[in-house]
Structure formats: C-alpha cells, structure tokens
Protein backbone atom coordinates (compact mmCIF):
# COMPACT_ATOMS: atom_id res chain seq x y z
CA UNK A 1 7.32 16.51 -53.30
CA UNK A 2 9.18 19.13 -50.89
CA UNK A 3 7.43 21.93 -52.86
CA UNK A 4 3.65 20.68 -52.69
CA UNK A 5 4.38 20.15 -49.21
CA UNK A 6 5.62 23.51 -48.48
CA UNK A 7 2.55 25.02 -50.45
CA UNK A 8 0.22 22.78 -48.58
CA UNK A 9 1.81 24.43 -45.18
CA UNK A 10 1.82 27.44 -46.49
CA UNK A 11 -2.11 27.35 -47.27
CA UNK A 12 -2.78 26.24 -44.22
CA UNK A 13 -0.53 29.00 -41.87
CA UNK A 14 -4.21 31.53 -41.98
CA UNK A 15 -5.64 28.35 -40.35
CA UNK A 16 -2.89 27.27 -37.95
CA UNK A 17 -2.70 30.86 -36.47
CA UNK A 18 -6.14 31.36 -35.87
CA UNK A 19 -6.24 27.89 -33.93
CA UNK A 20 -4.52 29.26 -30.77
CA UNK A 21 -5.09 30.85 -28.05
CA UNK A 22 -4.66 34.99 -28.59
CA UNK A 23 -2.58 36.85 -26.27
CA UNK A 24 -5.92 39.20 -25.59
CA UNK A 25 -7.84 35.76 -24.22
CA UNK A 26 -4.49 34.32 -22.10
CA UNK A 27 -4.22 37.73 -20.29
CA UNK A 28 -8.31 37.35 -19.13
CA UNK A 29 -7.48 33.66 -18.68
CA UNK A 30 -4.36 35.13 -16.03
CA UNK A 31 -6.70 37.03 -14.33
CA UNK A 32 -9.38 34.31 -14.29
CA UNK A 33 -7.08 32.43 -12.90
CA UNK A 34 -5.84 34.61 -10.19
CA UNK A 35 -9.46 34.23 -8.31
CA UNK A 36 -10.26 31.17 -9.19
CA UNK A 37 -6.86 30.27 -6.76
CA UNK A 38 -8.60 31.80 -4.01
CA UNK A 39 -11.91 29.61 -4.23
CA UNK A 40 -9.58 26.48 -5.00
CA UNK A 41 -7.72 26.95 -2.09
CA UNK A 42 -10.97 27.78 -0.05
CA UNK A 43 -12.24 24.07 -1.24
CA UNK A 44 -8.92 22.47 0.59
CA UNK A 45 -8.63 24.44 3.71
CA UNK A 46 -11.76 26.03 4.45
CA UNK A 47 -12.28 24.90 8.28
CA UNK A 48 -16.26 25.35 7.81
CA UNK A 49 -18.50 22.85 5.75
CA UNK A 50 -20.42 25.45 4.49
CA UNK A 51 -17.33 27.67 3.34
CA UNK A 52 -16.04 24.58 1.56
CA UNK A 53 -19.29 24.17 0.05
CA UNK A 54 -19.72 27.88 -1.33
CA UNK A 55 -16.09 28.07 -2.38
CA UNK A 56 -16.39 25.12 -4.43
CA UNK A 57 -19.93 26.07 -6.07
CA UNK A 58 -17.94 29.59 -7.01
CA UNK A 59 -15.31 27.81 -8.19
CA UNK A 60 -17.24 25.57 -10.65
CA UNK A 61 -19.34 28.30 -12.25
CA UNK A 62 -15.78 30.45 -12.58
CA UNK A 63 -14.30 27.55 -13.74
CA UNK A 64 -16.58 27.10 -16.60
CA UNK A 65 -17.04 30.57 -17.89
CA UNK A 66 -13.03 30.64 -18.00
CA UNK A 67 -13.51 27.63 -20.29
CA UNK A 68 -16.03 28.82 -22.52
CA UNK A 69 -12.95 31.02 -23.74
CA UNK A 70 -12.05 30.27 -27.51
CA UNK A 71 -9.09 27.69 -27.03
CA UNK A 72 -9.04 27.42 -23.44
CA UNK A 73 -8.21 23.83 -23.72
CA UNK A 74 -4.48 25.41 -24.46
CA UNK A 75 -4.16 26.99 -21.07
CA UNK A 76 -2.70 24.59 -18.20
CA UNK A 77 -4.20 26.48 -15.40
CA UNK A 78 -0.82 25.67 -13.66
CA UNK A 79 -1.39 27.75 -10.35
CA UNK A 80 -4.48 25.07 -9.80
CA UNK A 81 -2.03 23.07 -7.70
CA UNK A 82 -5.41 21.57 -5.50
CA UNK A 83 -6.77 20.81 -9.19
CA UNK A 84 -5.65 17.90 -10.74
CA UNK A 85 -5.54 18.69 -14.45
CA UNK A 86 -4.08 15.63 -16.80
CA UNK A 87 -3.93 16.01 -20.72
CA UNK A 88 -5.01 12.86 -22.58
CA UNK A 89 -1.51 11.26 -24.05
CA UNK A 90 -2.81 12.24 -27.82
CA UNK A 91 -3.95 15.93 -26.34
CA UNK A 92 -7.43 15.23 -27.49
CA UNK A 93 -9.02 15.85 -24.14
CA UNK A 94 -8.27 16.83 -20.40
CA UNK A 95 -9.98 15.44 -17.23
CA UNK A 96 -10.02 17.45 -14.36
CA UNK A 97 -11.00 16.18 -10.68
CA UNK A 98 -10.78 17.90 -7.12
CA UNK A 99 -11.69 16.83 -3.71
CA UNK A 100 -14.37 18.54 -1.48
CA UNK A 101 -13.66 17.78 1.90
CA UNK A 102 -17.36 16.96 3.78
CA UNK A 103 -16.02 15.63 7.13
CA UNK A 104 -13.56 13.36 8.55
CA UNK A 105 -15.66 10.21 7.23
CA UNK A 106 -16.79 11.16 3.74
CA UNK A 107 -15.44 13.50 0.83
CA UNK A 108 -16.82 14.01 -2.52
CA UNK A 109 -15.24 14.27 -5.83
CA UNK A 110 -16.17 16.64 -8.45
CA UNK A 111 -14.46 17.05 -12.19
CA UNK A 112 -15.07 17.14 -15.84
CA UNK A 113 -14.14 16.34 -19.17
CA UNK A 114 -12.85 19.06 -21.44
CA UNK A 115 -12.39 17.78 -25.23
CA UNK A 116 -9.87 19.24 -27.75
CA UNK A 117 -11.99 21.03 -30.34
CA UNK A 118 -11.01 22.73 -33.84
CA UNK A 119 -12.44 26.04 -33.70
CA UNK A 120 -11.54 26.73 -29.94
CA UNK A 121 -14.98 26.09 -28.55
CA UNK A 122 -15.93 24.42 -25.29
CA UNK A 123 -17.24 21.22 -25.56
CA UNK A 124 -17.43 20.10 -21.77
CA UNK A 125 -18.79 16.79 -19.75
CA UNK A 126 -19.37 17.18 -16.23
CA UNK A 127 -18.46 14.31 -13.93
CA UNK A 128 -21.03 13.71 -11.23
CA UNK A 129 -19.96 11.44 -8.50
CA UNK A 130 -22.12 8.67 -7.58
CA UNK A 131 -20.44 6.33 -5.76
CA UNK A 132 -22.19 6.02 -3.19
CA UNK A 133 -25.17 4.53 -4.54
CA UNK A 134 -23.51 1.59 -5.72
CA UNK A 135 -22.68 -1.25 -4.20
CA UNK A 136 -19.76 -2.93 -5.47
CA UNK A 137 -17.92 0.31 -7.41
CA UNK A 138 -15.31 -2.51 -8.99
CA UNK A 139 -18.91 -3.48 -10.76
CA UNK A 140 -20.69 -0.47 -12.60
CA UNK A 141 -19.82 0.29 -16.63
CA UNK A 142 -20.99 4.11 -16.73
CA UNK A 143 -21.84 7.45 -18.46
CA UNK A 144 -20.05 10.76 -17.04
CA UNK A 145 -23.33 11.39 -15.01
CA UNK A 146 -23.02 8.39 -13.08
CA UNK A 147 -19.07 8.62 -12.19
CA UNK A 148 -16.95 6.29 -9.68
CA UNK A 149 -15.13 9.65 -8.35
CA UNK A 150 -11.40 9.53 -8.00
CA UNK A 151 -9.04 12.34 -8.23
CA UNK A 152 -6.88 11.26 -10.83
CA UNK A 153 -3.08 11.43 -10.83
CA UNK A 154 -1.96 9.28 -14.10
CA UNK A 155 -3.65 8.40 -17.71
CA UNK A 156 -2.69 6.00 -20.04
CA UNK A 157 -3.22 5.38 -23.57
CA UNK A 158 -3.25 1.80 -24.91
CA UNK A 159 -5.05 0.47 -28.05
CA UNK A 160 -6.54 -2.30 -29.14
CA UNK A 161 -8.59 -3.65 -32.06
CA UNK A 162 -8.51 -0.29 -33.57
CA UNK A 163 -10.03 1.27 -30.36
CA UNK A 164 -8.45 3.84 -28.20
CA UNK A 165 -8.53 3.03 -24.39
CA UNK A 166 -7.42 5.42 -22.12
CA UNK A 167 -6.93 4.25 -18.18
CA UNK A 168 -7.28 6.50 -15.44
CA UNK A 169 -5.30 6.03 -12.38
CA UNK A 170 -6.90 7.89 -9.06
CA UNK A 171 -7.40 8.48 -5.51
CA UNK A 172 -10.60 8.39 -3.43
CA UNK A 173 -10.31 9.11 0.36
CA UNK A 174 -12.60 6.61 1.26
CA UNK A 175 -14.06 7.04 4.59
CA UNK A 176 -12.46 6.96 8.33
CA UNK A 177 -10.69 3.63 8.51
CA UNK A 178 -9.84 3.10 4.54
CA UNK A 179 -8.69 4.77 1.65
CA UNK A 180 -8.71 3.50 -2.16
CA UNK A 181 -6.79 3.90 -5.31
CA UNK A 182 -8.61 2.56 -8.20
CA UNK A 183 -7.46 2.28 -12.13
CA UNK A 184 -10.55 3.00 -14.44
CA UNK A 185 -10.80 2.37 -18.30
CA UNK A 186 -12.42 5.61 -20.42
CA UNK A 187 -13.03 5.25 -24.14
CA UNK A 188 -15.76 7.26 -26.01
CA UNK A 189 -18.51 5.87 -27.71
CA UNK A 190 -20.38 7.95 -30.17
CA UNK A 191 -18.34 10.84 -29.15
CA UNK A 192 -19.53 10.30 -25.09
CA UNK A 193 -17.15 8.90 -21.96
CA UNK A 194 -17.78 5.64 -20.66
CA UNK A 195 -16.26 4.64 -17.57
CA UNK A 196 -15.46 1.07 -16.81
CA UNK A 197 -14.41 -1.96 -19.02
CA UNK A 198 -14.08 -5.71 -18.34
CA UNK A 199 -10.31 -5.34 -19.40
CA UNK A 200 -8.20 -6.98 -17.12
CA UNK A 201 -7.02 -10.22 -16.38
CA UNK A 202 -6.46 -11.98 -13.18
CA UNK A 203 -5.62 -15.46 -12.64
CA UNK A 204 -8.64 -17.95 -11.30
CA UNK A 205 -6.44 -18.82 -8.03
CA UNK A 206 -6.03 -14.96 -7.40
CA UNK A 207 -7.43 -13.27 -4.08
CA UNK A 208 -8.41 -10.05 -6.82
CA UNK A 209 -11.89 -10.36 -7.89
CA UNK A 210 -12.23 -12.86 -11.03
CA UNK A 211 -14.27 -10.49 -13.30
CA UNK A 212 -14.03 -6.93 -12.78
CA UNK A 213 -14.73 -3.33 -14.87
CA UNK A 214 -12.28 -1.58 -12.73
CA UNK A 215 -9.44 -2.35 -10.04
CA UNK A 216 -10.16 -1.02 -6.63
CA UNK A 217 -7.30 -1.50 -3.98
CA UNK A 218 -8.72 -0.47 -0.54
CA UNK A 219 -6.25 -0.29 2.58
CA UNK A 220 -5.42 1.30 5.75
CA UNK A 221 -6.00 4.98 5.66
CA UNK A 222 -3.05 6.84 5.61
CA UNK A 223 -0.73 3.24 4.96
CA UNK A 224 1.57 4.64 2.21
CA UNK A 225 0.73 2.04 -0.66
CA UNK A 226 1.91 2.36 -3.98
CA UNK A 227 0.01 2.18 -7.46
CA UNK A 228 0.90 4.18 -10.03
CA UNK A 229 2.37 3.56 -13.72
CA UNK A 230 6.40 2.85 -13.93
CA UNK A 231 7.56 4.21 -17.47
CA UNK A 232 10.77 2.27 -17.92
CA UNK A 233 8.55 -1.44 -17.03
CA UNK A 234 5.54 -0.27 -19.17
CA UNK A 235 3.80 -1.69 -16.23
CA UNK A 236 1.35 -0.25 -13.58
CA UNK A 237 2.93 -1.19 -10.47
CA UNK A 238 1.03 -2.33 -7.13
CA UNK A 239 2.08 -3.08 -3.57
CA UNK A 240 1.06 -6.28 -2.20
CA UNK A 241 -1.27 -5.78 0.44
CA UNK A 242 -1.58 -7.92 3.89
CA UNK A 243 -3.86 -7.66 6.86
CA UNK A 244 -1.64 -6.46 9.64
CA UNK A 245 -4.38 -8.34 11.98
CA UNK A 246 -4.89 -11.11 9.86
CA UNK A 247 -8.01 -10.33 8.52
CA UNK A 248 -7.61 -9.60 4.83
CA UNK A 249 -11.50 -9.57 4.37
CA UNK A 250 -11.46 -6.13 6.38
CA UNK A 251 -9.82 -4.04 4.11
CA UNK A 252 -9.17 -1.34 6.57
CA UNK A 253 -6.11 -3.39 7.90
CA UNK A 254 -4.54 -3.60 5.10
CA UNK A 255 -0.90 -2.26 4.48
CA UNK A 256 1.86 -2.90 2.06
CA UNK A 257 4.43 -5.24 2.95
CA UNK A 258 7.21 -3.94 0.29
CA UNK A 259 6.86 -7.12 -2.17
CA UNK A 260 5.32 -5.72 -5.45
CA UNK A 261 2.70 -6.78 -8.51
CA UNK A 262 1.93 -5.40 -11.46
CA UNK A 263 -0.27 -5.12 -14.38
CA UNK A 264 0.85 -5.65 -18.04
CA UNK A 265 -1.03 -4.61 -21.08
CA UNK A 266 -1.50 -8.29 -23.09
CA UNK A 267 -3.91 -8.38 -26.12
CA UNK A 268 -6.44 -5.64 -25.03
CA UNK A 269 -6.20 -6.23 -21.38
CA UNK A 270 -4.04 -5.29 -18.02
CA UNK A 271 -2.65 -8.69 -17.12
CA UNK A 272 -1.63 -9.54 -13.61
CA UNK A 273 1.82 -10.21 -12.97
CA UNK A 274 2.62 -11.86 -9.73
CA UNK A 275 5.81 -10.34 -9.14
CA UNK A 276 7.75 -7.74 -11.00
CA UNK A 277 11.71 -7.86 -8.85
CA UNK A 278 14.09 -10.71 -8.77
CA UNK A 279 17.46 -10.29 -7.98
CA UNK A 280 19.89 -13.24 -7.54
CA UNK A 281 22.68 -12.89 -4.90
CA UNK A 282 25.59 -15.07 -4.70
CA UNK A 283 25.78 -17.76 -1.64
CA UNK A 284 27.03 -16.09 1.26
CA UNK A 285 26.48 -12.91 0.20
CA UNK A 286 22.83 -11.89 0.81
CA UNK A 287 22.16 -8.97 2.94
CA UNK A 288 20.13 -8.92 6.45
CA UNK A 289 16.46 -8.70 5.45
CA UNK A 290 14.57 -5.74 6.76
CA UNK A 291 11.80 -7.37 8.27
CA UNK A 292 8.22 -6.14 8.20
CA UNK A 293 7.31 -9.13 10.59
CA UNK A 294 9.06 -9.67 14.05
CA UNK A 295 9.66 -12.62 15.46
CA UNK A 296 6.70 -13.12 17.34
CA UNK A 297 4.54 -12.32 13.69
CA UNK A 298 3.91 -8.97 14.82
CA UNK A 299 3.99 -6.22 11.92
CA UNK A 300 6.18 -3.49 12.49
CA UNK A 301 4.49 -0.17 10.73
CA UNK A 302 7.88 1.25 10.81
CA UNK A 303 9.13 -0.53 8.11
CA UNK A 304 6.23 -0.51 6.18
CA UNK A 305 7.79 1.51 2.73
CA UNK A 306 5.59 4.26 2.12
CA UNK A 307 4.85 5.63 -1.29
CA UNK A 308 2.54 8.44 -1.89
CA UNK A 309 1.18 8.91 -5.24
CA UNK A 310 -2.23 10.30 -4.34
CA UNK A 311 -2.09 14.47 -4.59
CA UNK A 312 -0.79 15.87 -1.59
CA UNK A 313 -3.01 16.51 1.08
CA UNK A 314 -3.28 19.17 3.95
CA UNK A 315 -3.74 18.12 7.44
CA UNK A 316 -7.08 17.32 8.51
CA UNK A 317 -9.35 19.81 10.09
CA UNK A 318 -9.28 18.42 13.15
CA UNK A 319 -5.29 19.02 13.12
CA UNK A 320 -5.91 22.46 11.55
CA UNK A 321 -7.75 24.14 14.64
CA UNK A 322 -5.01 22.71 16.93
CA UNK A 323 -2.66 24.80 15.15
C-alpha cells in the first residue's frame, strides 16, 4: 500500500509544482503591491471626496489585473493592512471588503469574491453594495450584485445536511448616530454566492427579531460593543445592548452594559443563548460590583467595557484637518 501511494505522489509532483505561484509572478505581484499601498491608503485618509473616490477606482482596476495573475489566490497581499482579506476555513475562496469613506454620515463598502481555482486562473465575483435600497437589511436573501456591505473581520465554516455554510462576521459604519455589526450566512449555489439564510434561532419571548436572514446589531456609534467568534466556546459572542436613555427602539442609544449572549451552532442553525458566564462565589465573599448604573439610574459611559473588533479606523476627517 506504502508503494502505490508513493507512486501515486510521485505521478502527481509535475502537477503539484506547476500549481503554485512562480517566483517570476510573486516578484510582479511585490511590485503590484507596492502601488497598490499607495491608492489603499489614499481610500482611508484622503481628506478630499473626490481623492478618495479616484484612489479607490485606481485601486480596483490595479487590484484586479494583479489578480488575473496565474495563482494569485496564493499571495496574502499582507501590506493591504486597510484591506480586509479573510481565507475561507477550507482555502477554497477569499472575500475581500474595504471602506470608502463618503462623509461623516454615510460610507460605502466595496469587495469581492476570489475563488480557489486549479489551474491558477481568476475566477472573481464583485460585491456591489446595495444597502441602501433596502429597507429592512436583516430581510433580503441575495446574489453578490445586490450585497448588504460589511467589512468583514471573521468567517466561519459550519455544515449541515451535507451543505457547506460559511458565516461572515462584519462591520458597517452606519451613519452619524449608529454603527452596526452584522453576521451574514454565504453558501454557493450552482457555483454562485448567496448572501443571507433563515438560519438562526431566537426564542419567541426575545426582543431580536423572530425570523431573520441575517443578525444586525445596531448601537451607539463609537460605543465599544463586542461581537465576534470566541474559539475556545465555539460560540459567537454578543454584548447585551441597553438604551442608555431608555429608549431601546432608537438604536442609536444603545451601548453594552458588560453582561454577554451568544450564538451556538444547533442542527443547522445559530441558536441564541441567553447568557454565556456564571460564576458562583461563596457567601460573604463576592466582590463590589462595578456598576454601569448609579444610584440615581444614570449610566455611567465610563464603565461601559469596550471591545473593538471592527478594523481599526483613522480619525475622522473632521479631526484630521485639526491636526
């Protein structure tokens, strides 16, 4: 058995070694690279609208002639850092998303889908964001043409049923007063994304929305509110959110309050779990609690944990002349 396996390999070593990237195409790929840093960085900081706006039209048509080279898929683009770039867990695609900055109340997100291919060629969707034309985004099951933008910082793999699901957890800078971070299922069908699936779970006496395609938390902008995947829990992981002004409707006063949810993969679906941390302390023994209310019911923003999974972001342009 060790010998026809070691003949098998052997037969196929020609074919391995042409299935990488060559050290002639990584060099141009280096120096590809090298400008497309400039325009990527142009997209971020550029203080005028219309310098953003060239800089990231450069940077897209750069951006895909690097990827038309054979095996691209193989190069991280690591010096990207404004670019989020996430592998698929079974490597057989990459998404990436970026942010273009339009003004202090609106930003638009801009991305595609790159898919693992065996002779090295590009097979690329682009990811046009149209959020804004509808009007529940929790709601829509789409194609990669009519995209719920995000700029995505996790992805998961979980199957079910004999079908791969892969869930996308993102950032959208929202709009002046709110920001969101939404988790969205992708699966191909016929060999094309689809965005959006009615799997998860939520309990019928739970403030979330009863049915939903994807999960959309919307708070405060700038409250540091976490949701992002915790490894060791095999759960995504969500801050519990309450209206500092008692208004949960308004989801623009929304902050954390340091108690925590999550979501559990059950039978095909993310499953709400009310709370995720219990510790028992023995009588007499439990520590002063670090309030987020005062006595008076008052919420005091200083104690309001902040976690930040969203990429970084510079300071706005506002701040930016200032300094």
């Amino acid at each position: 058995m060790k010998l026809i396996q070691q003949v098998i390999l052997f037969c196929l070593l020609p074919f391995l070694s042409q299935a990488q990237l060559s050290p002639s195409n990584r060099n141009d790929l280096v120096k590809k690279e090298d400008s497309l840093k400039i325009h990527a960085k142009e997209i971020l900081f550029g203080l005028e609208l219309n310098d953003r706006f060239i800089a990231d039209s450069i940077f897209t048509r750069q951006f895909v002639e690097a990827l038309k080279t054979p095996y691209s898929f193989q190069y991280p683009f690591d010096s990207l850092e404004s670019i989020s770039r996430l592998y698929a867990p079974d490597s057989s695609f990459r998404i990436i998303t970026w942010n273009l900055y339009i003004n202090d109340a609106n930003a638009r997100r801009h991305g595609a889908i790159q898919m693992r291919t065996p002779d090295g060629s590009l097979k690329l969707f682009p990811l046009l964001d149209k959020s804004e034309e509808f009007k529940d985004i929790a709601q829509p099951i789409t194609d990669n043409l009519n995209w719920v933008g995000a700029v995505y910082y996790r992805i998961l793999l979980k199957e079910y049923g004999g079908k791969k699901y892969y869930t996308l957890i993102g950032f959208d800078e929202n709009d002046l007063r709110s920001n969101r971070k939404i988790i969205d299922i992708l699966q191909f069908e016929n060999g094309k994304p689809v965005f959006g699936a009615p799997l998860f779970s939520f309990p019928s006496n739970s403030i979330f929305p009863k049915k939903t395609n994807r999960f959309v938390m919307e708070y405060k902008r700038n409250a540091g509110v976490r949701l992002n995947y915790d490894e060791t829990m095999d759960l995504i992981v969500m801050e519990h959110l309450i209206s500092e002004t008692n208004e949960p409707n308004k989801k623009y006063t929304l902050i954390g309050d340091g108690d925590y949810e999550a979501l559990k993969w059950m039978e095909g679906k993310w499953t709400y779990v009310s709370k995720i941390f219990f510790e028992i302390t023995p009588d007499g023994q439990a520590p002063l609690p670090n309030k987020i209310l005062d006595d008076k019911g008052n919420i005091d923003e200083s104690k309001v944990p902040g976690f930040k999974d969203e990429p970084t972001k510079p300071a706005s342009k506002k701040n930016k002349r200032k300094q």
